[in-house]
N, C-alpha and C. Protein backbone atom coordinates (compact mmCIF):
# COMPACT_ATOMS: atom_id res chain seq x y z
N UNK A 1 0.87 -1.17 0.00
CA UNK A 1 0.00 0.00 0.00
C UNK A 1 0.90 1.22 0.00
N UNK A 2 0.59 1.92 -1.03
CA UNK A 2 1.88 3.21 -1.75
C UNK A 2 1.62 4.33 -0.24
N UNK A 3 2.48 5.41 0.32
CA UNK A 3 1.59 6.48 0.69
C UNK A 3 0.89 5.87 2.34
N UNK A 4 1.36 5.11 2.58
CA UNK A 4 0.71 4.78 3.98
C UNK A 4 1.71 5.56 5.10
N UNK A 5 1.23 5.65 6.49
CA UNK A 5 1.87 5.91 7.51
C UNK A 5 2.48 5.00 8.13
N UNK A 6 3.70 5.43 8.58
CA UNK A 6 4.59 4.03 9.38
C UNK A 6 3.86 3.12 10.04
N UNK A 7 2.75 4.32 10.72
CA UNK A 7 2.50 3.25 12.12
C UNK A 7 1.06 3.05 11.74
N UNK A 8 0.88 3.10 10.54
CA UNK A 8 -0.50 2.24 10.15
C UNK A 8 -0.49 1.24 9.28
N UNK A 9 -1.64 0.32 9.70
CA UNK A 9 -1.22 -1.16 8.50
C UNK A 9 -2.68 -1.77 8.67
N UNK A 10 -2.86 -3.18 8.13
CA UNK A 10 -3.93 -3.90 8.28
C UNK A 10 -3.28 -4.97 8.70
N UNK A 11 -3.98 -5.66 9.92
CA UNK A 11 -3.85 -7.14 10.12
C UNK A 11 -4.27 -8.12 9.37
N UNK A 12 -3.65 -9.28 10.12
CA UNK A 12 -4.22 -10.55 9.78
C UNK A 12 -5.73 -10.55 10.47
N UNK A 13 -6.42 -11.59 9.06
CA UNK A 13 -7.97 -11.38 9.58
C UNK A 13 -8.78 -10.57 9.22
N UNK A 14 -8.20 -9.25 8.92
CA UNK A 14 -8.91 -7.70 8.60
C UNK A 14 -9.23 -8.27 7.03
N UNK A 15 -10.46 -7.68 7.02
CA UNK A 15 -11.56 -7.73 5.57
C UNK A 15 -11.01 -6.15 4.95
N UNK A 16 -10.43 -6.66 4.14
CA UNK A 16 -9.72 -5.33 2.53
C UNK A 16 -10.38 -5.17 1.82
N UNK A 17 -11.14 -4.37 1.54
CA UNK A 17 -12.16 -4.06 -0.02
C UNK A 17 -11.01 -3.15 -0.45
N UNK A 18 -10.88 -3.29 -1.51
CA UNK A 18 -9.94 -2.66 -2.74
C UNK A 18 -10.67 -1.99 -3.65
N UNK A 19 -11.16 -0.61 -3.69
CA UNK A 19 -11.94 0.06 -4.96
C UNK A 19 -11.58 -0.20 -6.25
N UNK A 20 -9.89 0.34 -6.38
CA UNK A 20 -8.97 0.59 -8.23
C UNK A 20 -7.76 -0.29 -8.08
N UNK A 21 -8.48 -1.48 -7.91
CA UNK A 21 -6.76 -2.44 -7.66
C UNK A 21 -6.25 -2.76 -9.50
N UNK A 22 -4.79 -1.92 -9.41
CA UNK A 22 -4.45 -2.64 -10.46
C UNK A 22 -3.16 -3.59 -10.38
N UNK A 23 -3.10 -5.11 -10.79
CA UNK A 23 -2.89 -5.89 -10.94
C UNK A 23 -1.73 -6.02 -11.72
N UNK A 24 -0.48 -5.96 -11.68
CA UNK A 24 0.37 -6.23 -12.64
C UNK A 24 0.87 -7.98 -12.82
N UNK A 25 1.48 -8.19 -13.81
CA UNK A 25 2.75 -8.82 -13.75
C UNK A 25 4.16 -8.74 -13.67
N UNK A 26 5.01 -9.19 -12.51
CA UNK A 26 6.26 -9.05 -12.61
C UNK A 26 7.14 -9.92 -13.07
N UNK A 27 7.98 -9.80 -13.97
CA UNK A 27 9.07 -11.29 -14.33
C UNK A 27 10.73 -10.30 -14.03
N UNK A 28 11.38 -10.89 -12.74
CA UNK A 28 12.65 -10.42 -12.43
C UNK A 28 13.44 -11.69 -13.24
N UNK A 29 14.74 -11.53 -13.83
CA UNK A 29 15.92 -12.60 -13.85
C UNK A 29 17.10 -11.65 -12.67
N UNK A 30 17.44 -12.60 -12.15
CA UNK A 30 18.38 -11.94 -10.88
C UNK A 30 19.70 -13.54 -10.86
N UNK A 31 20.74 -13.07 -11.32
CA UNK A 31 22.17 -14.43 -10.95
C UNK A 31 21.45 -15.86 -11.88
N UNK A 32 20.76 -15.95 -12.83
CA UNK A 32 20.57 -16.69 -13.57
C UNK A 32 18.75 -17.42 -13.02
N UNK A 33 18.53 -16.85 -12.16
CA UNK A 33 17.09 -17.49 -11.84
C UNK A 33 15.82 -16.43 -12.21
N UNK A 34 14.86 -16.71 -12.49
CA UNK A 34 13.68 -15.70 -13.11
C UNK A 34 12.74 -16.20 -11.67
N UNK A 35 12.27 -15.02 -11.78
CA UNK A 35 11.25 -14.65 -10.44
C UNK A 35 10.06 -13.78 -11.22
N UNK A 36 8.86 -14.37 -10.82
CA UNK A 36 7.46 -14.36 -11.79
C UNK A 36 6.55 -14.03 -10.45
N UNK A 37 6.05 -13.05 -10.07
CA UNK A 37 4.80 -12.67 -9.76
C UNK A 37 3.79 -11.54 -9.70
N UNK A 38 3.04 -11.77 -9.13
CA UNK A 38 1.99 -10.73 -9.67
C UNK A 38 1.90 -9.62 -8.33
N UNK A 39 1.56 -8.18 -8.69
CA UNK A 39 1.73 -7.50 -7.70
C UNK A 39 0.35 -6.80 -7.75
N UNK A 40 0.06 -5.94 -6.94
CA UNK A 40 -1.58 -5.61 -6.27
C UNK A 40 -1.02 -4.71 -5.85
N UNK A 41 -0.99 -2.95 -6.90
CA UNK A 41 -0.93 -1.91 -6.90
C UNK A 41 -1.94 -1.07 -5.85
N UNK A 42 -1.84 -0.55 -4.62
CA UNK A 42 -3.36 0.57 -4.00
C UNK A 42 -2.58 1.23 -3.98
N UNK A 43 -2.76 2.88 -4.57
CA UNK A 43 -1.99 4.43 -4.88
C UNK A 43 -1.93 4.57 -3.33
N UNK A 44 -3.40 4.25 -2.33
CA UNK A 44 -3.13 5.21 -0.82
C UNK A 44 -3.89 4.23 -0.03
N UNK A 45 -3.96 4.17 1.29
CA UNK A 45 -4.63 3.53 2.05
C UNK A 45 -5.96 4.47 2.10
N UNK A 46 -6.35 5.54 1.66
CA UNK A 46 -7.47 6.32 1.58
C UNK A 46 -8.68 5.79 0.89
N UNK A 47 -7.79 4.41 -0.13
CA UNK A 47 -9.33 3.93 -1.41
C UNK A 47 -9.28 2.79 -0.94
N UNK A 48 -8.99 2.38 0.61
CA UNK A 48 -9.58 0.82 1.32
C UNK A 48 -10.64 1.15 1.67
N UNK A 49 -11.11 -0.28 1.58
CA UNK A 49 -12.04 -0.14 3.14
C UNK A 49 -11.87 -1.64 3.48
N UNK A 50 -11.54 -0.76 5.02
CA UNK A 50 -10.39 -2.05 6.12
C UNK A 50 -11.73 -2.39 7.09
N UNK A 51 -12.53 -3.75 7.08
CA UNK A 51 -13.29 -3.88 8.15
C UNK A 51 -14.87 -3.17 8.32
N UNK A 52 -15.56 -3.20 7.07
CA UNK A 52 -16.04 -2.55 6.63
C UNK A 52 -16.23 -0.51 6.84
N UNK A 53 -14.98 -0.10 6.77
CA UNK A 53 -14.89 1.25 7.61
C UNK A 53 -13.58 1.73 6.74
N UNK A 54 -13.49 3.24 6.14
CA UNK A 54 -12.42 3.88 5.65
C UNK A 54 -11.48 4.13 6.55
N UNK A 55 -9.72 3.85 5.99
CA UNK A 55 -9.21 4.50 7.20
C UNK A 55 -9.43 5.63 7.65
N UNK A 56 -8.49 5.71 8.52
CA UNK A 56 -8.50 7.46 9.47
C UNK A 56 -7.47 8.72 8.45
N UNK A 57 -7.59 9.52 8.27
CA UNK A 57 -6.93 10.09 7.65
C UNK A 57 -5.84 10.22 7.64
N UNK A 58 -5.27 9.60 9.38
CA UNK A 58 -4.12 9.83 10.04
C UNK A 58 -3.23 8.66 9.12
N UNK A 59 -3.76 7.53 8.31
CA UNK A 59 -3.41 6.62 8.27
C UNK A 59 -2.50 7.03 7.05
N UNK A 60 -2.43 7.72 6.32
CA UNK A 60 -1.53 8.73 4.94
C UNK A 60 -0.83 9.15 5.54
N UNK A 61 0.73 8.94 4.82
CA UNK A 61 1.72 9.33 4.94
C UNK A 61 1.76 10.64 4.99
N UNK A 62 2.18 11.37 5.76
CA UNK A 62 2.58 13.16 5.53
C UNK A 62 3.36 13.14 4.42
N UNK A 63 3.14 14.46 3.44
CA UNK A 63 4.06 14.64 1.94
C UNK A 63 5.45 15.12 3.10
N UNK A 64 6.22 14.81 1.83
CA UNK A 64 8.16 15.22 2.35
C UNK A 64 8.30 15.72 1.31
N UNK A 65 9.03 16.90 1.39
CA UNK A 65 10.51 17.59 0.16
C UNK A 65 11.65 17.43 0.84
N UNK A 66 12.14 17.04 -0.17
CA UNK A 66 13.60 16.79 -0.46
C UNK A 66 14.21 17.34 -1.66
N UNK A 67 15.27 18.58 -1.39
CA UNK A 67 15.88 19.38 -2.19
C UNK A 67 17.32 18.56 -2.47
N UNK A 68 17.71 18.75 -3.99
CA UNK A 68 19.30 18.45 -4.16
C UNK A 68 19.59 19.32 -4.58
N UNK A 69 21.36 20.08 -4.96
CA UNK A 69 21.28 21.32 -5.69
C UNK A 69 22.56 20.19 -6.48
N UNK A 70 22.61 19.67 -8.14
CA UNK A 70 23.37 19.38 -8.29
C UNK A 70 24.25 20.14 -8.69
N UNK A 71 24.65 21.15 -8.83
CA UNK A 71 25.38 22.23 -8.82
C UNK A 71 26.41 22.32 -7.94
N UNK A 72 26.26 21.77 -6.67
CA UNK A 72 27.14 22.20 -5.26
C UNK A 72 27.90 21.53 -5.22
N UNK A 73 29.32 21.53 -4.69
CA UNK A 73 30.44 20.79 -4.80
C UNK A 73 30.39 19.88 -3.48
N UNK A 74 30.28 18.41 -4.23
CA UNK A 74 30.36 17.02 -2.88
C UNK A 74 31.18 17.34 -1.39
């Protein structure tokens, strides 16, 4: 779940309704072995519903900036 807060999550047990799940396929090759699975994209924990109930708002990550100037000498 993209965009979540550290200290929020869903348990084991907890009922997930997923509104816009999109579904990929992944195929990694990594040191000669291929690794195949499928991944289950949610943009925010905002488009669950955990237990029949939306999270708390608290449950979204706060936005961060982060400036680089590549210009400035290392």
């Amino acid at each position: 779940i993209y965009n979540s807060a550290p200290n929020w999550g869903v348990a084991v047990g907890d009922a997930v309704g997923v509104a816009e799940p999109l579904l990929s396929q992944h195929l990694h090759q990594h040191q000669g072995q291929t690794f195949s699975f499928l991944g289950l994209r949610v943009p925010s924990p905002l488009s669950l519903v955990v237990n029949g109930k939306r999270p708390p708002g608290s449950a979204l990550a706060p936005p961060r900036l982060a400036l680089t100037n590549p210009s400035a000498p290392p």
